[in-house]
C-alpha atoms as a PDB file:
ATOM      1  CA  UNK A   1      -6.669  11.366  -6.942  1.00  0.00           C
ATOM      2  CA  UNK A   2      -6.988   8.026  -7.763  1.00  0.00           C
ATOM      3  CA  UNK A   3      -7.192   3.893  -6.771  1.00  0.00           C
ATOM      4  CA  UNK A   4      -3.897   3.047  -4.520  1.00  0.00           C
ATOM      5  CA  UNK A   5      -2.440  -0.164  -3.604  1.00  0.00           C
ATOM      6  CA  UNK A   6      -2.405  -1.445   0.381  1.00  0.00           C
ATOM      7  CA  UNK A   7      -1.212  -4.009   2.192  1.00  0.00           C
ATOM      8  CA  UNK A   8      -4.256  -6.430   4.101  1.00  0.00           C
ATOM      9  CA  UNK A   9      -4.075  -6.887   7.724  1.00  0.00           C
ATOM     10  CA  UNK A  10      -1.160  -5.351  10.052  1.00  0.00           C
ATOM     11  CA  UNK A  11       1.841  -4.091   9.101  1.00  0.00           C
ATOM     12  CA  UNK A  12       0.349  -1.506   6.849  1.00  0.00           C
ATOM     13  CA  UNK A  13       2.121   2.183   6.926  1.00  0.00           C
ATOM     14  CA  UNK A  14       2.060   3.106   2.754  1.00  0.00           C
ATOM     15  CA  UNK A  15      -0.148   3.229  -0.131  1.00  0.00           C
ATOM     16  CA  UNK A  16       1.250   2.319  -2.899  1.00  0.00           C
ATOM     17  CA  UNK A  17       0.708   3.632  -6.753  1.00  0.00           C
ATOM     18  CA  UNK A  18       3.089   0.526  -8.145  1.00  0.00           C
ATOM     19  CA  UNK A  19       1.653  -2.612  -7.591  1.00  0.00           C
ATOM     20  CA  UNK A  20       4.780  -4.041  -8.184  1.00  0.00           C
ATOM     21  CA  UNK A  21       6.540  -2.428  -5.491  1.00  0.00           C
ATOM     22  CA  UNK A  22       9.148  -4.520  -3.047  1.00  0.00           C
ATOM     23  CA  UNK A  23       7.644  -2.336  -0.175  1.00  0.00           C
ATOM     24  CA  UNK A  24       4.377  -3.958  -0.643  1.00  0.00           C
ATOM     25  CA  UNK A  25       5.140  -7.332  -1.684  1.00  0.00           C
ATOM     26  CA  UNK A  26       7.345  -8.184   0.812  1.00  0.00           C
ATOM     27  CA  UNK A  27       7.706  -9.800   4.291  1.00  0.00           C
ATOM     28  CA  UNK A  28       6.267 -13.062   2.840  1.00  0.00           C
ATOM     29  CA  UNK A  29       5.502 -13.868   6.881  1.00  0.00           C
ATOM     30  CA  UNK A  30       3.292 -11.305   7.188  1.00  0.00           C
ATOM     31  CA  UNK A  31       1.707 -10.488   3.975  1.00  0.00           C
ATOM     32  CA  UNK A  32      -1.704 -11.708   3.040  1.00  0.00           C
ATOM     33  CA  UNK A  33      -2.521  -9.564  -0.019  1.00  0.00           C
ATOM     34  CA  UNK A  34      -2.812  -6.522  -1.107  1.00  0.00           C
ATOM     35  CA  UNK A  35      -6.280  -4.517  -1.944  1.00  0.00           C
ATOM     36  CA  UNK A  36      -6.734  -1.433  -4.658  1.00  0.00           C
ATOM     37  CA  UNK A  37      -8.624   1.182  -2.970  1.00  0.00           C
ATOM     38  CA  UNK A  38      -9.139   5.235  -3.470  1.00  0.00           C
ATOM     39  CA  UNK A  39      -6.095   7.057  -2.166  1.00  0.00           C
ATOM     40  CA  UNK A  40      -8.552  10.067   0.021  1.00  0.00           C
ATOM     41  CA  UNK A  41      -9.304   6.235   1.843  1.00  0.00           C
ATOM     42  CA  UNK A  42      -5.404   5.171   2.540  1.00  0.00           C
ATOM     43  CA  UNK A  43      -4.790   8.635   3.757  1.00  0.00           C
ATOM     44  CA  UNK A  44      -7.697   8.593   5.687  1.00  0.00           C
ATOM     45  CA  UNK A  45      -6.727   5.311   7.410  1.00  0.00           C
ATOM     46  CA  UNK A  46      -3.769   7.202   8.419  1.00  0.00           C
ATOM     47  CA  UNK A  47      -1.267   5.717   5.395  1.00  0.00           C
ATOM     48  CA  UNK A  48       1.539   7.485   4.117  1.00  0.00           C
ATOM     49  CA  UNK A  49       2.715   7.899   0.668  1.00  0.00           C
ATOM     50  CA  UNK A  50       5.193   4.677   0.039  1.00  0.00           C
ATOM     51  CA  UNK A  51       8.811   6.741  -0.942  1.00  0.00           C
ATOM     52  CA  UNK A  52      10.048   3.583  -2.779  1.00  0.00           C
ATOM     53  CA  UNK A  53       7.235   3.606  -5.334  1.00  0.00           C
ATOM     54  CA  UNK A  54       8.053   4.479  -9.031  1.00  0.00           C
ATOM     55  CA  UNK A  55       5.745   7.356 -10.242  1.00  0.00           C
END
């Protein structure tokens, strides 16, 4: 496993493995950046795999 993207503060429900991703970039009203961090961590925080990610 390795280093996935998240979303800082609320909103959060996906890691993300394309930084790029419109899933994680968006809602400009709530988004306050975005942190890399090991994926066993995201799915420990209870984070789902994001579906709209390119693999």
């Amino acid at each position: 496993m390795g280093n996935v993207h998240v979303r800082k503060g609320e909103y959060r429900y996906a890691y993300h493995t394309d930084p790029d991703c419109p899933a994680l970039n968006g809602k400009p009203e709530t988004f306050v950046g975005k942190v890399e961090i090991p994926e066993e961590d995201a799915e420990a925080q209870g984070l789902k795999p994001c579906r709209q990610c390119k693999r």
